[in-house]
C-alpha atoms as a PDB file:
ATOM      1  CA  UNK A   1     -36.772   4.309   4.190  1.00  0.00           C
ATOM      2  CA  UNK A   2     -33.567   2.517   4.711  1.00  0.00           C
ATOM      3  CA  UNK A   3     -30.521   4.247   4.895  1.00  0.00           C
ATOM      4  CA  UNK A   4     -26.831   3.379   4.703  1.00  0.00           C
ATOM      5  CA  UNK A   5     -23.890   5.613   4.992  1.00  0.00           C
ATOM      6  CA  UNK A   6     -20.349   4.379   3.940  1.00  0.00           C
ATOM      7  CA  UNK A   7     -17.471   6.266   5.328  1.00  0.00           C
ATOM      8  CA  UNK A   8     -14.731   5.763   2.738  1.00  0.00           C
ATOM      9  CA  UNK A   9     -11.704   6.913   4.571  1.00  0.00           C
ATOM     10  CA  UNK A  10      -9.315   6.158   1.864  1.00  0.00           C
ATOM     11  CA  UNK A  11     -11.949   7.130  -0.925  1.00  0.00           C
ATOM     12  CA  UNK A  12     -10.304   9.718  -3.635  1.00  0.00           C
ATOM     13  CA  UNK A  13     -12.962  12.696  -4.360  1.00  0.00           C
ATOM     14  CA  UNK A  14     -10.311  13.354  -7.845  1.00  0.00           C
ATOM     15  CA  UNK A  15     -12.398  11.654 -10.861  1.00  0.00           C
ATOM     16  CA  UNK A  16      -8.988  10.481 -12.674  1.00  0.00           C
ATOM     17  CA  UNK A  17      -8.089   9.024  -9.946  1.00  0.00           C
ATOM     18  CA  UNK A  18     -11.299   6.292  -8.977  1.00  0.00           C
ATOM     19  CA  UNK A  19     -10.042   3.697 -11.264  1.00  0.00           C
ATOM     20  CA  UNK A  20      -6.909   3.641  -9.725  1.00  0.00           C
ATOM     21  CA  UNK A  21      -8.043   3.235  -6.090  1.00  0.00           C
ATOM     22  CA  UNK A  22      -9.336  -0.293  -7.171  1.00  0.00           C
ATOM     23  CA  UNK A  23      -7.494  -3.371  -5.639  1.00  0.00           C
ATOM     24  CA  UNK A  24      -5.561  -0.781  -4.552  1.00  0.00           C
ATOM     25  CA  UNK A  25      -4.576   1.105  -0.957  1.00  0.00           C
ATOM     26  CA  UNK A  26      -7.825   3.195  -1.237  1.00  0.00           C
ATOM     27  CA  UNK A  27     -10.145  -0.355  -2.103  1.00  0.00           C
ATOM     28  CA  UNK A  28     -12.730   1.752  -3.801  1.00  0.00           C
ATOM     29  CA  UNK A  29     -14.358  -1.811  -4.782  1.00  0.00           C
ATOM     30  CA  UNK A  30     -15.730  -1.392  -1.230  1.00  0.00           C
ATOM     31  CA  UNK A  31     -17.718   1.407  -2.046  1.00  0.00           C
ATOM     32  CA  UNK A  32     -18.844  -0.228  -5.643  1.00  0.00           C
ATOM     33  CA  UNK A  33     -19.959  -3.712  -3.356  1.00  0.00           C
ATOM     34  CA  UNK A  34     -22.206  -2.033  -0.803  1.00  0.00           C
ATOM     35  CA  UNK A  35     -24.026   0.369  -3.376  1.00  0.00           C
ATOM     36  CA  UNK A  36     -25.190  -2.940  -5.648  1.00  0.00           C
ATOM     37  CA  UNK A  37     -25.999  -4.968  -2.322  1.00  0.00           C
ATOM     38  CA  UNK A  38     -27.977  -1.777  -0.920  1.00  0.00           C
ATOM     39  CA  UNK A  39     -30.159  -1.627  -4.160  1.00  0.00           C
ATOM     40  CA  UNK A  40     -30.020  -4.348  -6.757  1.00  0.00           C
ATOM     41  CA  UNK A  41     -32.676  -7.682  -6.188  1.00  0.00           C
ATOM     42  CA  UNK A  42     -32.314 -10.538  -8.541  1.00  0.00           C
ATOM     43  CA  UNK A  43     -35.477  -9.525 -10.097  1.00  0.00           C
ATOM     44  CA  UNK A  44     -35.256  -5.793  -9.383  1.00  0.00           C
ATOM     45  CA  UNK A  45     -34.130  -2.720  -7.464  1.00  0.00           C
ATOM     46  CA  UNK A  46     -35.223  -1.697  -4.102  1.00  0.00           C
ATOM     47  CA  UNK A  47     -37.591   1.361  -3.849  1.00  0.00           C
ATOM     48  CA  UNK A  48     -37.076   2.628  -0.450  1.00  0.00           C
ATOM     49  CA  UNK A  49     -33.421   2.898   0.129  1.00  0.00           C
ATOM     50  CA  UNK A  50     -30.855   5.606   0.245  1.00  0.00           C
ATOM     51  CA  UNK A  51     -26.884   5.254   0.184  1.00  0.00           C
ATOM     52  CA  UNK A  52     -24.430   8.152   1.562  1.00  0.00           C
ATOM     53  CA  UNK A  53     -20.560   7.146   0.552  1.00  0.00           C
ATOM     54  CA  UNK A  54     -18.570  10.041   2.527  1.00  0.00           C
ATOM     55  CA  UNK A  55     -15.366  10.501   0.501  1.00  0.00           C
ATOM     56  CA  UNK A  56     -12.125  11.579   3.000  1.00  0.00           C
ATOM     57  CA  UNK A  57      -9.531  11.525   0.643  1.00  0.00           C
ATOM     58  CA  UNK A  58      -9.286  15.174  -0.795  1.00  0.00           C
ATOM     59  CA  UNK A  59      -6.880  17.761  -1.203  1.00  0.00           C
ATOM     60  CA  UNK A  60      -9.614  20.463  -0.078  1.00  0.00           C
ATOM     61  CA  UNK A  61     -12.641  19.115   1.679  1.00  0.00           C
ATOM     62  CA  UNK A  62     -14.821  15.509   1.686  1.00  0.00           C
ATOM     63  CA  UNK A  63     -17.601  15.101  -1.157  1.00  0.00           C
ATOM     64  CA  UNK A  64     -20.736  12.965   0.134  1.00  0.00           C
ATOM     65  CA  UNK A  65     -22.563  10.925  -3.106  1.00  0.00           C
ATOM     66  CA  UNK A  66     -26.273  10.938  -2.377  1.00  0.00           C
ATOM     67  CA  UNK A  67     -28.015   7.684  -3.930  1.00  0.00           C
ATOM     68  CA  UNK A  68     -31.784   7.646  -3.608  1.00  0.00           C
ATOM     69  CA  UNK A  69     -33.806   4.798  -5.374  1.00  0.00           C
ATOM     70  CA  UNK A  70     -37.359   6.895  -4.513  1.00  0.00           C
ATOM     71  CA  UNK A  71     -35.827   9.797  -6.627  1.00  0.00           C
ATOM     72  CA  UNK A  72     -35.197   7.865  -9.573  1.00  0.00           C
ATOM     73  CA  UNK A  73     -32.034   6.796  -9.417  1.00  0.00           C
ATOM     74  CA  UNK A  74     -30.772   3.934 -12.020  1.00  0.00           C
ATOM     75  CA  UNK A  75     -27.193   2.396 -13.239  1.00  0.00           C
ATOM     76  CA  UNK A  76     -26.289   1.429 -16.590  1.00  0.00           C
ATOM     77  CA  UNK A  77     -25.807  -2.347 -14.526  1.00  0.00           C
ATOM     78  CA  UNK A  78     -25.396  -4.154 -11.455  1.00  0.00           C
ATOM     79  CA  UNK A  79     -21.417  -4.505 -12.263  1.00  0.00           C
ATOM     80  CA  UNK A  80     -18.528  -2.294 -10.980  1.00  0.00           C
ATOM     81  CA  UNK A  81     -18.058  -0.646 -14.082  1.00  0.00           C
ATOM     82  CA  UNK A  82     -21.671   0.917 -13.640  1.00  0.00           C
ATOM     83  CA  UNK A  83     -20.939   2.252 -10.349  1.00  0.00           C
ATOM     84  CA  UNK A  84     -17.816   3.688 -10.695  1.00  0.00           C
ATOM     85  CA  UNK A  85     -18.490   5.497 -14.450  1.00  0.00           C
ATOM     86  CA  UNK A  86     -21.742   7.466 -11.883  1.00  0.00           C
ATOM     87  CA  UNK A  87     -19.208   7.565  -9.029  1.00  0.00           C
ATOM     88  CA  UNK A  88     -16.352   9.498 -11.932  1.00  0.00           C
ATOM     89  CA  UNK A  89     -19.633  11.694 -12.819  1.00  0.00           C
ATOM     90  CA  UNK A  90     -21.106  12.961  -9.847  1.00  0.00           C
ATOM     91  CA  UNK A  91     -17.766  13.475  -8.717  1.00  0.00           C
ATOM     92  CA  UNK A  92     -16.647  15.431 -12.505  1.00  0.00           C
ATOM     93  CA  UNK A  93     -20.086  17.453 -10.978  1.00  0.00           C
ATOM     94  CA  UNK A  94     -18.444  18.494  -7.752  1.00  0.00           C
ATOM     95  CA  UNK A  95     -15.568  19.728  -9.067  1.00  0.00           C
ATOM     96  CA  UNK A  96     -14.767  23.415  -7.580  1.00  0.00           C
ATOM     97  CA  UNK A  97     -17.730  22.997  -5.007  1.00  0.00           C
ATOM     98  CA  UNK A  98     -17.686  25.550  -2.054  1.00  0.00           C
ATOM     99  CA  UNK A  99     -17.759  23.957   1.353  1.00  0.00           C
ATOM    100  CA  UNK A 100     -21.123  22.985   2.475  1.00  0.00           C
ATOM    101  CA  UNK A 101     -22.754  23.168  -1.145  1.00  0.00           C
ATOM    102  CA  UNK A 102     -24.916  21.095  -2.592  1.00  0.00           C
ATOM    103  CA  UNK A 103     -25.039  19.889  -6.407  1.00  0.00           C
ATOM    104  CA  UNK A 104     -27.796  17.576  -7.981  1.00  0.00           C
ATOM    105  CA  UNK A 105     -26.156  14.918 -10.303  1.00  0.00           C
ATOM    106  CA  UNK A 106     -29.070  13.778 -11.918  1.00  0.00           C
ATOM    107  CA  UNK A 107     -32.010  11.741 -10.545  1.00  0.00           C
ATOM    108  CA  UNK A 108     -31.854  10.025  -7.554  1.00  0.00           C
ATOM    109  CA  UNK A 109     -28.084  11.589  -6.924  1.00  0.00           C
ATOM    110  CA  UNK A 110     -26.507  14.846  -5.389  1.00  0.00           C
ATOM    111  CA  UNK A 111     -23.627  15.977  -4.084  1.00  0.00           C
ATOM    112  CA  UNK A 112     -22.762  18.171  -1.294  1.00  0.00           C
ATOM    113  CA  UNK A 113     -19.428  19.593   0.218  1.00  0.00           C
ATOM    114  CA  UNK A 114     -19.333  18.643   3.857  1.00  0.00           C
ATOM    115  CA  UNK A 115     -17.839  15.382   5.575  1.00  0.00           C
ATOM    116  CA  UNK A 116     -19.387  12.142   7.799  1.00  0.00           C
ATOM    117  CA  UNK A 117     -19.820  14.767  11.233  1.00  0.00           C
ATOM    118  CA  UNK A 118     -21.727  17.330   9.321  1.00  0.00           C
ATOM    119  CA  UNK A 119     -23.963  14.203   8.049  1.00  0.00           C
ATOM    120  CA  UNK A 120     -24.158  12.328  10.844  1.00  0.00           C
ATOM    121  CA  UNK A 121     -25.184  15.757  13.208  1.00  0.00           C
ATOM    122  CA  UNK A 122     -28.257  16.252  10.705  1.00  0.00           C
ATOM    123  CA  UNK A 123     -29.697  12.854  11.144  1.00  0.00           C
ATOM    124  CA  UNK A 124     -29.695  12.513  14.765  1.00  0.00           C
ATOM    125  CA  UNK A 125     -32.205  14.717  15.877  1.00  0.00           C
ATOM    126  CA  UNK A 126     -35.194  12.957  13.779  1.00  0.00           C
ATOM    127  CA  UNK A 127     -33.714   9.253  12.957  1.00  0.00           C
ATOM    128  CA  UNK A 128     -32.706   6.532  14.721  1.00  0.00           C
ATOM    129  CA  UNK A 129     -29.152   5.995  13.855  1.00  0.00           C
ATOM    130  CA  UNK A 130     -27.272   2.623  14.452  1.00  0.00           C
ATOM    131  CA  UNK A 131     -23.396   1.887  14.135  1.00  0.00           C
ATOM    132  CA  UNK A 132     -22.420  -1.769  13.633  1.00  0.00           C
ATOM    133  CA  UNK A 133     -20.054  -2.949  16.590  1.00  0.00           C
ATOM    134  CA  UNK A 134     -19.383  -6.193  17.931  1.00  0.00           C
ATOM    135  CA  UNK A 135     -20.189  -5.119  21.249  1.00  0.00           C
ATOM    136  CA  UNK A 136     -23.286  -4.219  20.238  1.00  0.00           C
ATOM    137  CA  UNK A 137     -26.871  -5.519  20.682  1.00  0.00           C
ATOM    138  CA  UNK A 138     -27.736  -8.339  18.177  1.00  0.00           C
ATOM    139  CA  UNK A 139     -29.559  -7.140  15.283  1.00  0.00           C
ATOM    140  CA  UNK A 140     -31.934 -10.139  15.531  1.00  0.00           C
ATOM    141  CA  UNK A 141     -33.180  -9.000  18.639  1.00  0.00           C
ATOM    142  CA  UNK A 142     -33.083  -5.721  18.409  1.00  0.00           C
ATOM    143  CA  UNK A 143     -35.772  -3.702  18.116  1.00  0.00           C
ATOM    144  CA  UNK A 144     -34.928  -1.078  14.978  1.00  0.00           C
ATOM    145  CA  UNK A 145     -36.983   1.938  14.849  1.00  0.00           C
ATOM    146  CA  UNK A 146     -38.937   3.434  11.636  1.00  0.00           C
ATOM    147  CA  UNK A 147     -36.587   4.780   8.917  1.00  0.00           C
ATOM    148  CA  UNK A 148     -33.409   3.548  10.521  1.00  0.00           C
ATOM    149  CA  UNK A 149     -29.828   4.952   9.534  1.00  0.00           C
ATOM    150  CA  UNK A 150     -27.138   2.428   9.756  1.00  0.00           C
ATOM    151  CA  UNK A 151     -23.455   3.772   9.921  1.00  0.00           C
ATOM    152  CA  UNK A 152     -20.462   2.022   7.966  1.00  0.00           C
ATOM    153  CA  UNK A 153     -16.849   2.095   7.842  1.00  0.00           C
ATOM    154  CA  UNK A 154     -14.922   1.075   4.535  1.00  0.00           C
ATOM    155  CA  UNK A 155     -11.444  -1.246   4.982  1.00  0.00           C
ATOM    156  CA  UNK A 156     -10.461   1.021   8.069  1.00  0.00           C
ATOM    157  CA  UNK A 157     -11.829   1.300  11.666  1.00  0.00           C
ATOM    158  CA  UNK A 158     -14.535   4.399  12.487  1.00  0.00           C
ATOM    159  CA  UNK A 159     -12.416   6.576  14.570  1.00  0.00           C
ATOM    160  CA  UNK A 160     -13.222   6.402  18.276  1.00  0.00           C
ATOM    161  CA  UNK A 161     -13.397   9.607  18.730  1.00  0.00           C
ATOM    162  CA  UNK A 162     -16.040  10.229  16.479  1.00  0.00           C
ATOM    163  CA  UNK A 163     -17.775   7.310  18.069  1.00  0.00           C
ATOM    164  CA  UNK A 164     -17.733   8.633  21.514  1.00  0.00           C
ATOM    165  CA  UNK A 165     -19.671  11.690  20.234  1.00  0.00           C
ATOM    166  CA  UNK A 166     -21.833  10.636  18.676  1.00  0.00           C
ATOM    167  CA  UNK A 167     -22.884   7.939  21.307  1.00  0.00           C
ATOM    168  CA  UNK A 168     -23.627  10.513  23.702  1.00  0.00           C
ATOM    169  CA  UNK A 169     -26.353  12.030  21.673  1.00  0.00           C
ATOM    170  CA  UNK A 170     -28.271   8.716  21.102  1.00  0.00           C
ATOM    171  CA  UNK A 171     -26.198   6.353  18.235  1.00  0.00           C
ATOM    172  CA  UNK A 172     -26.930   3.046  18.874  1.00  0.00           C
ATOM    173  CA  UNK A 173     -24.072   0.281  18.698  1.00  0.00           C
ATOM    174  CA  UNK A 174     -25.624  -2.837  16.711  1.00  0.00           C
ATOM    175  CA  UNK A 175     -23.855  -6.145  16.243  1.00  0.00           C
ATOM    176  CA  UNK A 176     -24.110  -8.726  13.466  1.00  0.00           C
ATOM    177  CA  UNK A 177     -21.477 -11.200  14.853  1.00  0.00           C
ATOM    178  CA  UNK A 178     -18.512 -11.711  16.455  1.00  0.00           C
ATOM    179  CA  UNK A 179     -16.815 -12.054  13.157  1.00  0.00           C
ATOM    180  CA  UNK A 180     -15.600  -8.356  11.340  1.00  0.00           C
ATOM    181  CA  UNK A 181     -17.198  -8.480   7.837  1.00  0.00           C
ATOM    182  CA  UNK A 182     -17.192  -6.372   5.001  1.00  0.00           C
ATOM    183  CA  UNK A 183     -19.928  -3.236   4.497  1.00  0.00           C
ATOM    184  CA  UNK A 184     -21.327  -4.729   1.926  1.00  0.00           C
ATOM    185  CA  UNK A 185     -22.045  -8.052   3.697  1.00  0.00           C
ATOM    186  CA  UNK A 186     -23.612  -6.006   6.327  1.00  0.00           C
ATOM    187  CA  UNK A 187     -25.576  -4.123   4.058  1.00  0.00           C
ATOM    188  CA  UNK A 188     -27.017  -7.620   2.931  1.00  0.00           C
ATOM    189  CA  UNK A 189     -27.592  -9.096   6.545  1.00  0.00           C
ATOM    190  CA  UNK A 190     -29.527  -5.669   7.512  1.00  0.00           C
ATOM    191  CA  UNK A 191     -31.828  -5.889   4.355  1.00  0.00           C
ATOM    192  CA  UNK A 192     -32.377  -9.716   5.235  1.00  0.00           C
ATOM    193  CA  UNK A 193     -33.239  -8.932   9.401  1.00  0.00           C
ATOM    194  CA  UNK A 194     -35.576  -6.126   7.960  1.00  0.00           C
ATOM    195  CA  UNK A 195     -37.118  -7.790   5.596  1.00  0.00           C
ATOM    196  CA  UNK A 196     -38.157 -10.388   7.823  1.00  0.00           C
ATOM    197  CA  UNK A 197     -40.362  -8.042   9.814  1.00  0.00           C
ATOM    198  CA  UNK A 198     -42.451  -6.646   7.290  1.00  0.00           C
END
């Protein structure tokens, strides 16, 4: 299993408002871009992938969107529209969650009412998680280990603070250039290193 999780630092958890944050200050498109490159093949959709997008922008707490393709997860299409009409759903779904809860959407999505820490501190323990920095060790020589979680940030820097922490409990900084790209390019160049291996 491959796992991505997009922290969307500007990303509204208020259904009426996801529309909105397109092209906009909260670049929701971000979050539309790295869910289509995480599952969609020309031909097909990828069976052994899951996508986290941590939501920040909220008047009470974050929302974190679940996306499994083993569950059964599908989209009406591989366009924006698609995404963001489940993103307005599962999000219609959370409405008046209590903190840490957990809501399923409908196959191959949930819902739950915690943040990127609370996430984060329940993978490291049993997967190897990786966090894409320059300074990192090039993913082409790498060596990844089985069921690996790669960490993202949307249009705005990971806090350093949170990186520190994290760091000191095993995270593994990963680089896939010198030059800063977008998640869902790196989404794209992870699938493409993995896929090499197999």
């Amino acid at each position: 299993m491959r796992t991505f999780v997009l922290r969307a630092r500007d990303g509204t958890t208020r259904p009426e408002r996801v529309k909105s944050q397109i092209g906009s200050k909260g670049h929701l498109e971000v979050v539309a871009h790295t869910i289509i490159n995480a599952f969609f093949l020309s031909s097909g959709f990828r069976e052994d992938v899951e996508v986290y997008i941590v939501l920040e922008s909220t008047p009470d707490f974050p929302r974190t969107l679940k996306f499994s393709s083993s569950e059964g997860l599908s989209f009406a299409g591989f366009h924006e529209q698609a995404i963001f009409d489940v993103i307005e759903h599962a999000l219609r779904t959370g409405h008046s969650m209590y903190k840490d809860e957990t809501r399923s959407v409908s196959s191959g999505l949930q819902i739950s009412a915690f943040g990127f820490e609370r996430l984060v501190q329940s993978m490291l323990s049993n997967r190897p998680l990786y966090l894409l920095d320059k300074k990192g060790e090039d993913i082409r020589t790498a060596t990844i280990g089985a069921d690996p979680v790669f960490l993202l940030s949307d249009h705005l820097v990971m806090p350093k603070k949170s990186v520190k922490g994290f760091m000191r409990h095993g995270l593994t900084p990963l680089s896939f250039g010198s030059t800063m790209l977008f998640a869902s390019q790196c989404v794209v160049i992870a699938h493409y290193e993995l896929d090499r291996r197999v």
